[in-house]
C-alpha atoms as a PDB file:
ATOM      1  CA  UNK A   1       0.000   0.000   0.000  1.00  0.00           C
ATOM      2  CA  UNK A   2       1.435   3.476  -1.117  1.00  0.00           C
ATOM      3  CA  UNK A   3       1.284   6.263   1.334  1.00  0.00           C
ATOM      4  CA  UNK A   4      -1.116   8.475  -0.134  1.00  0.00           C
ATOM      5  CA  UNK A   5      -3.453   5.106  -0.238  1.00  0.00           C
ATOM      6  CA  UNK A   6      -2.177   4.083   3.778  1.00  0.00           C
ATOM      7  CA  UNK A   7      -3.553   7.989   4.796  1.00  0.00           C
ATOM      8  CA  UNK A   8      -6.485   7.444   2.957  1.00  0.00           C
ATOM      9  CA  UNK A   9      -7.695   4.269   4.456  1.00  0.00           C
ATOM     10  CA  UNK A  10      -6.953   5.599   8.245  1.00  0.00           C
ATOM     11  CA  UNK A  11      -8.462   8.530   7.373  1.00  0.00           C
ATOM     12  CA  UNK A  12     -11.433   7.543   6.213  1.00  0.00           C
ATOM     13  CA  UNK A  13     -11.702   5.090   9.204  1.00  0.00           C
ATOM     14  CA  UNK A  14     -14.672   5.703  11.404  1.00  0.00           C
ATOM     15  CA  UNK A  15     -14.046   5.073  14.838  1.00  0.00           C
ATOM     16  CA  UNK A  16     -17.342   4.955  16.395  1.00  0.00           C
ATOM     17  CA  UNK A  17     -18.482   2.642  13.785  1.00  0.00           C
ATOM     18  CA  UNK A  18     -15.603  -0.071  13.859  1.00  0.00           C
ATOM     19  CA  UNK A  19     -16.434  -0.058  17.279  1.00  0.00           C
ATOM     20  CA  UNK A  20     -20.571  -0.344  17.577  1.00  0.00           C
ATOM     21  CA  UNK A  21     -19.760  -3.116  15.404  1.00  0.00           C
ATOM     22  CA  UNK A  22     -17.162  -4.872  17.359  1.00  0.00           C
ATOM     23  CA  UNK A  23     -18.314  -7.943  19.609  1.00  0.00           C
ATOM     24  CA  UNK A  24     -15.679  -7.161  21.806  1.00  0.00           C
ATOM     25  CA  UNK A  25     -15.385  -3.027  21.725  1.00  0.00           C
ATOM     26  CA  UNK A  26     -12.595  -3.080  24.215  1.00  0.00           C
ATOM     27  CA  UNK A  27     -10.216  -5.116  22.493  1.00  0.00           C
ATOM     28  CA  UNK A  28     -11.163  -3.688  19.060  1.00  0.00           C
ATOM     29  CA  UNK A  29     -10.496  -0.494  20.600  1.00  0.00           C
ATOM     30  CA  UNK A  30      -7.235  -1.754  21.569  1.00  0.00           C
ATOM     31  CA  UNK A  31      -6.279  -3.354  18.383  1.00  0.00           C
ATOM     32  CA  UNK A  32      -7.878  -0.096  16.469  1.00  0.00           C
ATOM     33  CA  UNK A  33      -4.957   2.091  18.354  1.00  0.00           C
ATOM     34  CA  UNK A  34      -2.226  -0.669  17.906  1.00  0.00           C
ATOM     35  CA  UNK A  35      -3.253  -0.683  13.648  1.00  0.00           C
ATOM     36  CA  UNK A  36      -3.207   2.871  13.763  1.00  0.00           C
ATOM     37  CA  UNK A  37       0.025   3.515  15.511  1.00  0.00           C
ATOM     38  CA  UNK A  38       2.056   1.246  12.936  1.00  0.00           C
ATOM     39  CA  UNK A  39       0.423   3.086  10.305  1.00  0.00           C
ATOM     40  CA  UNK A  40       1.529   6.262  11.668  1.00  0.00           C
ATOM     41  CA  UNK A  41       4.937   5.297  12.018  1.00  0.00           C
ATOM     42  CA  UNK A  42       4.911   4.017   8.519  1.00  0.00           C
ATOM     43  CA  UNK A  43       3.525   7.373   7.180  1.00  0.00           C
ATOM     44  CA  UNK A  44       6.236   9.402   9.271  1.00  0.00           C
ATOM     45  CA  UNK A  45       9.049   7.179   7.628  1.00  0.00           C
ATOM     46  CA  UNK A  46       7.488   7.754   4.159  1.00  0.00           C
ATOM     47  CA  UNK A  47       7.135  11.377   4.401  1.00  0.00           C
ATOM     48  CA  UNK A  48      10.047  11.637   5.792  1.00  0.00           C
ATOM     49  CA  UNK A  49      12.233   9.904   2.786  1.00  0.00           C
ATOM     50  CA  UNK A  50       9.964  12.209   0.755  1.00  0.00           C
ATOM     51  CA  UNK A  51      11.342  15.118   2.220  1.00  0.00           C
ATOM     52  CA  UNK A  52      14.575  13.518   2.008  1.00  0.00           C
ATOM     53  CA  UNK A  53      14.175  13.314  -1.810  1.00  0.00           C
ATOM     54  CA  UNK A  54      12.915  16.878  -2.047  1.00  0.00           C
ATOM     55  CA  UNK A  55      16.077  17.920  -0.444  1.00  0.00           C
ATOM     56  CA  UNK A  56      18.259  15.970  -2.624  1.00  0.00           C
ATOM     57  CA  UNK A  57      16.304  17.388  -5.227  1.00  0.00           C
ATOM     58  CA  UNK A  58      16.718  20.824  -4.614  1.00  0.00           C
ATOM     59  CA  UNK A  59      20.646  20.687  -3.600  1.00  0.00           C
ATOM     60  CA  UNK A  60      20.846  18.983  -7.177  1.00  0.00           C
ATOM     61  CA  UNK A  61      19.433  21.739  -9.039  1.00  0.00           C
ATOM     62  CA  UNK A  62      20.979  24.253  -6.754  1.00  0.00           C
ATOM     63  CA  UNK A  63      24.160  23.074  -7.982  1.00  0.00           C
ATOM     64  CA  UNK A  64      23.470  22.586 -11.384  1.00  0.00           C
ATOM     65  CA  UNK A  65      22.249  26.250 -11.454  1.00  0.00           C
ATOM     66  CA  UNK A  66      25.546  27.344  -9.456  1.00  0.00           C
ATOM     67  CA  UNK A  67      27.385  25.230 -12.450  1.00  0.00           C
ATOM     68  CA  UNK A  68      26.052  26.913 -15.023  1.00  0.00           C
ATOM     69  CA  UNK A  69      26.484  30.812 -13.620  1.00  0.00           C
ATOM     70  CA  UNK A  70      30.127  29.800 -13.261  1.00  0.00           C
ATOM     71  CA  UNK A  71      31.158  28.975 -16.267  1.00  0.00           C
ATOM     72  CA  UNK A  72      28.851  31.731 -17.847  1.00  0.00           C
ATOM     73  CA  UNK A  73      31.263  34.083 -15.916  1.00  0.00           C
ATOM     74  CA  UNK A  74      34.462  32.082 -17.078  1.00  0.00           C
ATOM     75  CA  UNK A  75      32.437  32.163 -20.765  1.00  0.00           C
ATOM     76  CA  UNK A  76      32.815  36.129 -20.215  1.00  0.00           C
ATOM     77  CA  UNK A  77      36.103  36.004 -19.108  1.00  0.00           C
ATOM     78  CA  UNK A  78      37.549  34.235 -22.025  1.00  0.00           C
ATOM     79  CA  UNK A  79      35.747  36.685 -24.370  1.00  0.00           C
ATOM     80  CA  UNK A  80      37.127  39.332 -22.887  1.00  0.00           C
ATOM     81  CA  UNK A  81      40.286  37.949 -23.187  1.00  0.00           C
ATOM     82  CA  UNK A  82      40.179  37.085 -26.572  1.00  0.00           C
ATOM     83  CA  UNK A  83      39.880  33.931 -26.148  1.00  0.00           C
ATOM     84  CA  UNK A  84      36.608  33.122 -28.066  1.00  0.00           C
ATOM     85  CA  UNK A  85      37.350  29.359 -28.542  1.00  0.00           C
ATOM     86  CA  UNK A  86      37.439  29.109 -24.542  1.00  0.00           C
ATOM     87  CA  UNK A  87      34.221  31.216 -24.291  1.00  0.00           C
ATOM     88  CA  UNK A  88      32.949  28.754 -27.102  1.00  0.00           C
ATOM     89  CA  UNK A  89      33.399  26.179 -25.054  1.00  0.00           C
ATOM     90  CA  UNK A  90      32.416  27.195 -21.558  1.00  0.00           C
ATOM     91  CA  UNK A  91      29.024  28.659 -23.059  1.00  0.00           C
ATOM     92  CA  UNK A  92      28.125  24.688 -23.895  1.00  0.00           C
ATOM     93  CA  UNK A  93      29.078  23.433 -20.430  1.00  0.00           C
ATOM     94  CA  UNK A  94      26.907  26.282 -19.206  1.00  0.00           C
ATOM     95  CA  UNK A  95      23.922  25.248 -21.063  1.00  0.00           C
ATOM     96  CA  UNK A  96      24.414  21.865 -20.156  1.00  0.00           C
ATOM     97  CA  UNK A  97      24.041  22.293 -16.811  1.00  0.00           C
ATOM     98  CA  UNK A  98      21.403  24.985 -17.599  1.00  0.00           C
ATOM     99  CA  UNK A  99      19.614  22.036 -19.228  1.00  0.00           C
ATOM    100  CA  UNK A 100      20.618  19.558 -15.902  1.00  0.00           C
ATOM    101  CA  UNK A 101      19.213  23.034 -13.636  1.00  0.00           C
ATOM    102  CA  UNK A 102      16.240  22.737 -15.159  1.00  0.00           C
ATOM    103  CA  UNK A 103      15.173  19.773 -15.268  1.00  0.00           C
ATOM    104  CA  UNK A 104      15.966  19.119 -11.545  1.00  0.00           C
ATOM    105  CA  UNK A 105      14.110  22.059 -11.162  1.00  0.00           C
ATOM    106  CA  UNK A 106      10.903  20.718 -12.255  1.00  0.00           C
ATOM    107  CA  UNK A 107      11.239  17.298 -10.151  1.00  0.00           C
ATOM    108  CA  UNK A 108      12.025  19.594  -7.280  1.00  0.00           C
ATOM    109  CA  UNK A 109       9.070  21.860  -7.677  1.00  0.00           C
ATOM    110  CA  UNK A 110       6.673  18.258  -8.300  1.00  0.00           C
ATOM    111  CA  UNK A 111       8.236  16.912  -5.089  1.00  0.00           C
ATOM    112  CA  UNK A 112       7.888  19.706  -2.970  1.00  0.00           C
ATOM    113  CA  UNK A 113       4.000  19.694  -3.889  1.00  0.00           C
ATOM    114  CA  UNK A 114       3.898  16.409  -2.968  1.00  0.00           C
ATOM    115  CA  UNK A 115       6.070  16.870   0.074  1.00  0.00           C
ATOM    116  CA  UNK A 116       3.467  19.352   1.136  1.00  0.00           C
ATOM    117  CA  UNK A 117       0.324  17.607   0.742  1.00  0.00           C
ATOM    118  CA  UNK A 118       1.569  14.763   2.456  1.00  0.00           C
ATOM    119  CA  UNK A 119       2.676  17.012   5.480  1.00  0.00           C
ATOM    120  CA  UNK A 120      -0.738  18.161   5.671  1.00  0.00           C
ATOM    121  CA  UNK A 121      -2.667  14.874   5.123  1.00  0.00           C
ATOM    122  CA  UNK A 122       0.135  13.671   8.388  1.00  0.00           C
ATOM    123  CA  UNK A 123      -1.462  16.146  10.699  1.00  0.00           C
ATOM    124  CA  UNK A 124      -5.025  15.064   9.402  1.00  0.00           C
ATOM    125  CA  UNK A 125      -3.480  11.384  10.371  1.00  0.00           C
ATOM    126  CA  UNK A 126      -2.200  12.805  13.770  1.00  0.00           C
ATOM    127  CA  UNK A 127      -5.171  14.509  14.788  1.00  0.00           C
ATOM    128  CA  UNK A 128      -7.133  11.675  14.228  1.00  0.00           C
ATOM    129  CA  UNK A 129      -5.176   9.680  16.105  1.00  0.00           C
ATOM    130  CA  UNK A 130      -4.812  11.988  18.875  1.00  0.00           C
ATOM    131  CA  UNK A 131      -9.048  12.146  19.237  1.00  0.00           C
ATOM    132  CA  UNK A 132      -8.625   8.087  19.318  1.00  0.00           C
ATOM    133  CA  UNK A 133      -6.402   8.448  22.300  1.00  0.00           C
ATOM    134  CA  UNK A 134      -8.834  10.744  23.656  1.00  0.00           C
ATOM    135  CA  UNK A 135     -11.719   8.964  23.297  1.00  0.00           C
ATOM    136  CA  UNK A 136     -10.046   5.354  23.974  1.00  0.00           C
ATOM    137  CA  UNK A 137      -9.847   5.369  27.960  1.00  0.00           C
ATOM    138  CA  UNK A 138     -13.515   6.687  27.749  1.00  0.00           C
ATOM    139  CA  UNK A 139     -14.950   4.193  25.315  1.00  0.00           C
ATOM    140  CA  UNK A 140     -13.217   1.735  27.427  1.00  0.00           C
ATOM    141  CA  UNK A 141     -14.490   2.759  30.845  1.00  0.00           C
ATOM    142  CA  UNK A 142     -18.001   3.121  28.681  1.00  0.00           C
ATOM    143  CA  UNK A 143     -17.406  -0.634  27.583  1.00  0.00           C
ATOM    144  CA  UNK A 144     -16.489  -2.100  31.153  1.00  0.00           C
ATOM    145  CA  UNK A 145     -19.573   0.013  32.521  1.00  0.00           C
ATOM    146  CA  UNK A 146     -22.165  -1.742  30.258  1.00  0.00           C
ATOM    147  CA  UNK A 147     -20.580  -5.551  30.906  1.00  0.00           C
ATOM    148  CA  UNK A 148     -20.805  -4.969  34.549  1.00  0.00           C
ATOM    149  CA  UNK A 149     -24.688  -3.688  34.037  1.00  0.00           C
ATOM    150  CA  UNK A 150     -25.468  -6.743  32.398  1.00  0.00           C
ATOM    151  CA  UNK A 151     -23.525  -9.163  34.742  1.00  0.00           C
ATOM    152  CA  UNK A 152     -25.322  -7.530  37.737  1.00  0.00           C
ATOM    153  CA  UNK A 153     -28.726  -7.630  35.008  1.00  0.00           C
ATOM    154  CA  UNK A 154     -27.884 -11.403  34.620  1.00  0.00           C
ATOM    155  CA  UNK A 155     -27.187 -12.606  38.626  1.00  0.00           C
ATOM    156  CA  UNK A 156     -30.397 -10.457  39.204  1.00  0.00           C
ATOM    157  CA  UNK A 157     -32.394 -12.578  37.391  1.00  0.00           C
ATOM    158  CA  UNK A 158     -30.514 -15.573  38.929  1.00  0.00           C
ATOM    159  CA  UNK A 159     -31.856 -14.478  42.010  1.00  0.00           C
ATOM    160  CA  UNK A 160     -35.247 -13.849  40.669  1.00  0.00           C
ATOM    161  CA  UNK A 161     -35.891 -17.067  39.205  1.00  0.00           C
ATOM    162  CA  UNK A 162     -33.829 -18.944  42.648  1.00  0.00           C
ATOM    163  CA  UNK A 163     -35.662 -20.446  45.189  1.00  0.00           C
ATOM    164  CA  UNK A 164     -33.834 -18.064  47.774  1.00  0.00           C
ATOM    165  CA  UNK A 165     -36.117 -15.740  47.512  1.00  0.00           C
ATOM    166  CA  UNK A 166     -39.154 -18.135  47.994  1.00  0.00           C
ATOM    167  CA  UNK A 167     -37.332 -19.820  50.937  1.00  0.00           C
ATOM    168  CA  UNK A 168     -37.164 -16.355  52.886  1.00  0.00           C
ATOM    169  CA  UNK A 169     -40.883 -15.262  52.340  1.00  0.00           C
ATOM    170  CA  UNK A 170     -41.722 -19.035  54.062  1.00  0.00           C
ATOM    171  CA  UNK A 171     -39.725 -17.938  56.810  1.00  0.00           C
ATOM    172  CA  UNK A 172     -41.139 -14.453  57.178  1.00  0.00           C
ATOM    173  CA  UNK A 173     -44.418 -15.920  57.304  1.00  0.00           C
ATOM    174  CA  UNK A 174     -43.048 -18.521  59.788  1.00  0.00           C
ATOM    175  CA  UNK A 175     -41.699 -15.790  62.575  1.00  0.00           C
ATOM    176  CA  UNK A 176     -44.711 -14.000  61.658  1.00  0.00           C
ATOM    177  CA  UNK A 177     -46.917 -17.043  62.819  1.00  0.00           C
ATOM    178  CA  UNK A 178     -44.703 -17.641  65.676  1.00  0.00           C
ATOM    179  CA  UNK A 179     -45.329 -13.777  66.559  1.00  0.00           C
ATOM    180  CA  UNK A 180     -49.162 -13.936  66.637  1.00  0.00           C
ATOM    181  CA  UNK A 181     -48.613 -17.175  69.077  1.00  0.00           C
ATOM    182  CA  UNK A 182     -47.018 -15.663  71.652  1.00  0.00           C
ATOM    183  CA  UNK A 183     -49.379 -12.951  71.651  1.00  0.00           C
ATOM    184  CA  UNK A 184     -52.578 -15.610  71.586  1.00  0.00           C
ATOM    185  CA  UNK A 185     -50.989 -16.943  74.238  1.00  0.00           C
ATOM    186  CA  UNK A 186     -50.435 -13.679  76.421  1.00  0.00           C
ATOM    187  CA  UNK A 187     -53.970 -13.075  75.795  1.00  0.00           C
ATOM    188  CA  UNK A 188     -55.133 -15.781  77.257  1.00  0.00           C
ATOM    189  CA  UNK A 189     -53.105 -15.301  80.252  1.00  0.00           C
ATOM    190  CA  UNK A 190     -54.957 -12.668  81.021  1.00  0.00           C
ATOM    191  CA  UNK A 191     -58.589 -14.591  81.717  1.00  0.00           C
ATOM    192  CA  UNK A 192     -57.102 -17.496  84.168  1.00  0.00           C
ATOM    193  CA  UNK A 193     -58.493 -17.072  87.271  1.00  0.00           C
ATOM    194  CA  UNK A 194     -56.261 -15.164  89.724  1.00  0.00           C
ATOM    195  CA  UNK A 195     -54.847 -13.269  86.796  1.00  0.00           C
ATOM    196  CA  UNK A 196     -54.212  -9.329  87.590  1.00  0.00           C
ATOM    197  CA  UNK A 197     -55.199  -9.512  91.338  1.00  0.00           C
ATOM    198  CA  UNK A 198     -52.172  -7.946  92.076  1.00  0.00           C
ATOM    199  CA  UNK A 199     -52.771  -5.105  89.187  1.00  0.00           C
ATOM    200  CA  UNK A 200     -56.672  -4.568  91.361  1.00  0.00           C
ATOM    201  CA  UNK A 201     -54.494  -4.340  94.783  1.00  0.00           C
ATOM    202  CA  UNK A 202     -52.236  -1.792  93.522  1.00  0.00           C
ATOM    203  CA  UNK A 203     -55.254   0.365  91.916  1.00  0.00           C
ATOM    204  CA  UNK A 204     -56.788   0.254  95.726  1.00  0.00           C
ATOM    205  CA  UNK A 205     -53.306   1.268  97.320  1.00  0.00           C
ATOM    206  CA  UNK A 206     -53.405   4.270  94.591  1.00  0.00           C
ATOM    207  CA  UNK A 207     -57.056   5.236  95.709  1.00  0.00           C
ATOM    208  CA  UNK A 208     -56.321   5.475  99.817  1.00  0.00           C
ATOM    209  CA  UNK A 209     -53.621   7.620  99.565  1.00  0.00           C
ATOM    210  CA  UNK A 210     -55.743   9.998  97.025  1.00  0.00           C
ATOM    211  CA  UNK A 211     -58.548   9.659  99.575  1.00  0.00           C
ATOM    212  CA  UNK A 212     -55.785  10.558 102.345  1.00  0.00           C
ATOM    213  CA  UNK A 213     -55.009  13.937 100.792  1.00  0.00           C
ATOM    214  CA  UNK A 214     -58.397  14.783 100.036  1.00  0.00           C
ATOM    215  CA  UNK A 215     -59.441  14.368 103.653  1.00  0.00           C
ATOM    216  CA  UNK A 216     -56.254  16.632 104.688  1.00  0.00           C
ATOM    217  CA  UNK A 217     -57.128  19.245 102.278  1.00  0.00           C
ATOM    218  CA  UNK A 218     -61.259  19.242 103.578  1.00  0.00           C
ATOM    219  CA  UNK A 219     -59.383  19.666 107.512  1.00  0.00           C
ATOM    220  CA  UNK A 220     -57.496  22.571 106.578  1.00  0.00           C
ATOM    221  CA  UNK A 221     -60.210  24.074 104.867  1.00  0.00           C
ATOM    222  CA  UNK A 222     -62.519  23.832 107.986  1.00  0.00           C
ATOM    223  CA  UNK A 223     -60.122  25.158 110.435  1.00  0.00           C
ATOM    224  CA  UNK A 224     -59.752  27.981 108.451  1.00  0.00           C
ATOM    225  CA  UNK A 225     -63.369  28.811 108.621  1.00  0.00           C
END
C-alpha cells in the first residue's frame, strides 16, 4: 500500500463505527490504536524519505544552477580575453548544466507539492489519532460500565428465578406465625383465674392515699373557717 493510499484508508476510518460493530469493543479499541500507531509510524518514515528526496532534489538543481552561472562568468572572461574558442566552449558546459538546472528544477518543484500535501494529510493522520487516544480510555471505561450492568442484570435474574427468595418469604411468614402465638398466648393469660389480682391491689393502694389527701385538704379548709 502506497502512502497516499495508507492515509487514505486511516483517514477515512470511522471510529465509532468499527467499534458499535465490534463484539468485543474493548479489544477492538485496543487493536484499532495498535493498527493505527504502525500506520503512523509508517507514514512518518514515508514522508520523511519524501522530504529527504525533495532535499536531494533541490541541492541537485541548486548546484546545477551554481554550475552553469560559473562557467557563464568564465564564458565572459575568455571573451574578454580574446579567447573566443574558450568562451565557445564554456558557453556549452553552461547550457548543459542549464539544461541539468532545469530539469531538476521541475522534479524539485513536483516533489515539494507532494512533500506538502503529504505534510498536511500527516497532521489530518495525527489529529485523528490523537481524538482516538482521547476517546479510547472513555470508550473503554463506557465498555467495562455496560458488561458490569449486564452481569449484575444477569445474577439479578438468577436471584429472581432462585428459590432463595421463595425460601425467605416461608420464613417471614413462619416468625410471623410464631409472633401472633405468643401474643394468643399472652392473651389468654390474662382470663385465668387469679390473673391481675395484684394489678386490682395496687389500683386500691393508689385510691387510699388519694382519699388521704383529700381528707387533709377538707381539715385545713374547715379550720380555716
Amino acid at each position: 500500500m502506497g502512502i497516499l493510499d495508507r492515509i487514505s484508508t486511516v483517514l477515512r476510518a470511522n471510529i465509532n463505527d468499527l467499534i458499535d460493530k465490534a463484539e468485543d469493543p474493548e479489544k477492538m479499541l485496543k487493536q484499532l490504536m495498535i493498527d493505527m500507531e504502525k500506520d503512523l509510524i509508517e507514514v512518518r518514515k514515508e514522508v520523511a524519505l519524501a522530504i529527504q528526496t525533495e532535499k536531494r532534489l533541490h541541492q541537485q538543481y541548486s548546484q546545477n544552477e551554481k554550475q552553469a552561472l560559473g562557467w557563464e562568468e568564465k564564458a565572459t572572461l575568455a571573451l574578454k580575453s580574446g579567447r573566443e574558442d574558450l568562451a565557445r566552449e564554456a558557453l556549452q558546459r553552461r547550457n548543459t548544466y542549464q539544461q541539468t538546472s532545469v530539469g531538476f528544477q521541475s522534479q524539485w518543484e513536483t516533489q515539494n507539492k507532494n512533500v506538502e500535501m503529504l505534510k498536511g494529510q500527516l497532521t489530518q493522520l495525527e489529529s485523528k489519532m490523537n481524538e482516538a487516544r482521547i476517546k479510547k480510555d472513555l470508550l473503554i471505561a463506557r465498555s467495562r460500565q455496560a458488561k458490569a450492568q449486564q452481569q449484575i442484570s444477569k445474577t439479578m435474574g438468577k436471584i429472581g428465578e432462585s428459590r432463595s427468595l421463595s425460601a425467605f418469604s416461608r420464613l417471614e411468614d413462619k416468625v410471623m406465625e410464631q409472633e401472633a402465638l405468643a401474643s394468643a398466648y399472652g392473651d389468654l393469660n390474662m382470663l385465668e383465674p387469679g390473673a391481675g389480682i395484684e394489678d386490682e391491689f395496687a389500683k386500691l393502694s393508689a385510691n387510699s392515699g388519694v382519699d388521704d389527701d383529700l381528707a387533709a385538704l377538707k381539715a385545713k379548709l374547715n379550720a380555716g373557717s
